[in-house]
Protein backbone atom coordinates (compact mmCIF):
# COMPACT_ATOMS: atom_id res chain seq x y z
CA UNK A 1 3.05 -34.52 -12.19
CA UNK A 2 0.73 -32.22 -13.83
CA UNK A 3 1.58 -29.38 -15.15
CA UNK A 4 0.29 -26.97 -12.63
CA UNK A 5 2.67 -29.34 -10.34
CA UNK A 6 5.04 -29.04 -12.19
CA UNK A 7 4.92 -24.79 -12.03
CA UNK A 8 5.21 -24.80 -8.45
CA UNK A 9 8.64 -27.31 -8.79
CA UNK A 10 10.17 -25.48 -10.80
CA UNK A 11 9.35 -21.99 -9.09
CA UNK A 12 10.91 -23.05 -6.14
CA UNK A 13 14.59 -23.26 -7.60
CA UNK A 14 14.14 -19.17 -8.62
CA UNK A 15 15.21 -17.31 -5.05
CA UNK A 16 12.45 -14.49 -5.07
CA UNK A 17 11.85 -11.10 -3.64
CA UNK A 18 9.57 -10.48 -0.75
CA UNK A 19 7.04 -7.96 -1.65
CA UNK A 20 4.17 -7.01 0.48
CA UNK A 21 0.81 -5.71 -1.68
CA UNK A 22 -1.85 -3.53 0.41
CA UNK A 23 -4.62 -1.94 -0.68
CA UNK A 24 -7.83 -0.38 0.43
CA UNK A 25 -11.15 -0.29 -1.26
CA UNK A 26 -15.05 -0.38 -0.78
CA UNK A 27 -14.29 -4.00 -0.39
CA UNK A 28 -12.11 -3.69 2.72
CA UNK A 29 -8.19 -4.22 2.57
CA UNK A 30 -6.25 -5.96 0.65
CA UNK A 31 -2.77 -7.40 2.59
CA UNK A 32 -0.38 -10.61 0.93
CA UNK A 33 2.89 -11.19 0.21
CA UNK A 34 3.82 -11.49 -3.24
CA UNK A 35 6.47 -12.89 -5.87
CA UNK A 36 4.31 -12.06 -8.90
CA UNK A 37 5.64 -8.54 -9.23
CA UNK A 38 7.56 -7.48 -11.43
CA UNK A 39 8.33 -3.89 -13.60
CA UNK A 40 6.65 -3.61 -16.96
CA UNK A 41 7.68 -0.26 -18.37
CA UNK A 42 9.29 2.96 -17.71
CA UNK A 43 7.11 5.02 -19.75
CA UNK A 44 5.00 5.07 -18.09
CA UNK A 45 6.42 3.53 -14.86
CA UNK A 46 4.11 0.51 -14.60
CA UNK A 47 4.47 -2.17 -11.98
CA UNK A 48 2.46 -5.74 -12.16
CA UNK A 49 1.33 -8.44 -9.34
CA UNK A 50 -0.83 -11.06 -9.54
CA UNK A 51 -3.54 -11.72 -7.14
CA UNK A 52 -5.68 -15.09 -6.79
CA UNK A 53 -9.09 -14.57 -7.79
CA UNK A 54 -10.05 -16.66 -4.84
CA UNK A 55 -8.35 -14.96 -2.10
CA UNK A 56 -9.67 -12.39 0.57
CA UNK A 57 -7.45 -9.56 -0.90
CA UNK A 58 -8.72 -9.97 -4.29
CA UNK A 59 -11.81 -7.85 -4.34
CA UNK A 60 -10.71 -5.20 -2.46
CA UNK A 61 -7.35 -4.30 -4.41
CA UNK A 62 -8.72 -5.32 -7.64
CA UNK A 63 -11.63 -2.65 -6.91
CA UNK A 64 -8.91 0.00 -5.14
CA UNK A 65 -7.67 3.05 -6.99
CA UNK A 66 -4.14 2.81 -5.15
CA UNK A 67 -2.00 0.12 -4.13
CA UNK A 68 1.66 -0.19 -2.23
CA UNK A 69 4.15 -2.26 -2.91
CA UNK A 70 6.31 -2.66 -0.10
CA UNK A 71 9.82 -4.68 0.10
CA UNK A 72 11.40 -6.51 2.55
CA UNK A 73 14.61 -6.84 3.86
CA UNK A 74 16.45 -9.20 5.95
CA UNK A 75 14.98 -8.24 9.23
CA UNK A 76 10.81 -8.72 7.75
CA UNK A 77 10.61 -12.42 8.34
CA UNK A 78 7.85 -11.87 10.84
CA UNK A 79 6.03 -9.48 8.60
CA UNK A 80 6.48 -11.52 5.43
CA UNK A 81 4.99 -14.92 7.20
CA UNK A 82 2.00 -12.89 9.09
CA UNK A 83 1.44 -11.28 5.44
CA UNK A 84 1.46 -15.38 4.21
CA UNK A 85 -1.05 -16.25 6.38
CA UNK A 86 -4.78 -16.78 5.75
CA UNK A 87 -6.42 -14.79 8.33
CA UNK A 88 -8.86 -11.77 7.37
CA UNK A 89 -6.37 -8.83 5.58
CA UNK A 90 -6.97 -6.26 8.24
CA UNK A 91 -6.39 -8.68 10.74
CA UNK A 92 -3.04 -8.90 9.20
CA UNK A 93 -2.21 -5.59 9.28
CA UNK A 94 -2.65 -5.08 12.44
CA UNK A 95 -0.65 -8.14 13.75
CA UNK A 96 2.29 -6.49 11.63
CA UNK A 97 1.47 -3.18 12.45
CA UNK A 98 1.31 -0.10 9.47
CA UNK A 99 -0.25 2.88 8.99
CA UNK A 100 -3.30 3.73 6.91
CA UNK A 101 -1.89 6.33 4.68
CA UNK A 102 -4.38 8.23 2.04
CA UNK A 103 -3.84 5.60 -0.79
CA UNK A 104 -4.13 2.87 1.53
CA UNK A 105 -2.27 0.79 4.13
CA UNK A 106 1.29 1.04 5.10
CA UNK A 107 3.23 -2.00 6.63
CA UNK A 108 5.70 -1.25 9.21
CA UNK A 109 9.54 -2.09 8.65
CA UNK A 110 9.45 -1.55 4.70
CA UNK A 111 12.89 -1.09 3.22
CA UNK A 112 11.33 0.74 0.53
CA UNK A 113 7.80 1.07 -1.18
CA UNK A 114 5.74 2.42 -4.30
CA UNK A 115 2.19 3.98 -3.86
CA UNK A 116 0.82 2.83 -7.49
CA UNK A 117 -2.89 4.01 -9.04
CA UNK A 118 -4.11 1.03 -10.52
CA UNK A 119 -3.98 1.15 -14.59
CA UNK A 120 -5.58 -1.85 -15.86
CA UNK A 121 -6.50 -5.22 -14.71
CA UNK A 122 -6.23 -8.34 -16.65
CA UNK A 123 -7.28 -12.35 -16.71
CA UNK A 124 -4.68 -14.28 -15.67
CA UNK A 125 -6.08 -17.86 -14.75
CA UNK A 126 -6.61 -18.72 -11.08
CA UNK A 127 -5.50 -14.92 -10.61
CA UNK A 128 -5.66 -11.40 -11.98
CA UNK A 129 -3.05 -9.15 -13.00
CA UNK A 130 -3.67 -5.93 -11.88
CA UNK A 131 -0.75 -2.88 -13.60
CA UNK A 132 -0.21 0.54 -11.61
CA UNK A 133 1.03 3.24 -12.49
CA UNK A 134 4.05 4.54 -10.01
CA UNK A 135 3.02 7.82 -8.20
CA UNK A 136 5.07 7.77 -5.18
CA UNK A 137 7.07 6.24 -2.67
CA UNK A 138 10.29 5.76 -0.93
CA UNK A 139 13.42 4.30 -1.77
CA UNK A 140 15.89 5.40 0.62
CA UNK A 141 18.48 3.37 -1.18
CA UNK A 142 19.79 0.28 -2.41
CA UNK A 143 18.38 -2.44 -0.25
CA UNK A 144 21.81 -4.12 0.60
CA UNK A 145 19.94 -7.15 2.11
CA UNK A 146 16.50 -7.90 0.74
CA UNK A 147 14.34 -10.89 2.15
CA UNK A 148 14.42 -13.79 -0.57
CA UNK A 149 11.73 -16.89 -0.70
CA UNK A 150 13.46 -19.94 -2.35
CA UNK A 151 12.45 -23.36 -1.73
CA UNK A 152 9.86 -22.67 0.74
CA UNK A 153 11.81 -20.81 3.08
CA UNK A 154 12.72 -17.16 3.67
CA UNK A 155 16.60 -16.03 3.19
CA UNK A 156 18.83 -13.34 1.75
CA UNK A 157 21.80 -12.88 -0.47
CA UNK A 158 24.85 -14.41 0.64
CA UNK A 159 27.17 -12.12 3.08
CA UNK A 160 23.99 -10.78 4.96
């Protein structure tokens, strides 16, 4: 197995978050799900997610100013696999429904989400890694049931 193989293998034994990233941007909208996010810093608050340089949503949240981050819970199996898919972002968007809020789109049925301004953007491969800055949101709480992706399938923490 090589050893891009052998990434994927071993990726699918960590259970992940389901995040959703949107964006908008000269370059149209940006809409995926993602498990490349992750918090970099507190000061200042600084988020990161990877994006494949190949993809639809690349261009247009690479060249955005604002991005959300939206997660999941339990109940955003339908959102998470229409944001999986490989149709055109808006397309997307609309199928899941959201709102286009003034730093970009808004899915429908987040559990909670950050509005980020993009900070830098980085190399990363296949992908870029793209850093924002946290300058709103909504976290109404602990998300008591998140949506998980582990071994190709969508589930949640035990008791849910």
């Amino acid at each position: 197995m090589d050893a891009g193989g052998l990434l994927k293998s071993f990726m699918r034994g960590v259970a992940q978050p389901v995040f959703i990233v949107t964006a908008r941007s000269e370059y149209g909208y940006s809409a995926f799900t993602a498990s490349s996010v992750t918090s970099i810093s507190l000061d200042p608050p600084l988020m990161m997610v990877s994006v494949a340089k190949g993809s639809r949503s690349h261009d247009p949240l690479v060249g955005s100013r604002y991005f959300i981050i939206s997660l999941l819970d339990r109940g955003g199996v339908d959102v998470a696999s229409i944001m999986a898919g490989r149709e055109e972002p808006l397309e997307k968007l609309r199928k899941a429904g959201f709102r286009d809020t003034e730093y970009g789109p808004l899915v429908n049925g987040s559990a909670a989400y950050l509005v980020l301004e993009k900070y830098r953007v980085y190399d990363g491969g296949d992908h870029s890694i793209v850093l924002g800055r946290i300058i709103n949101g909504s976290v109404p709480g602990v998300v008591e049931c998140p949506l998980l992706y582990h071994n190709r399938s969508y589930t949640s923490v035990r008791g849910c």
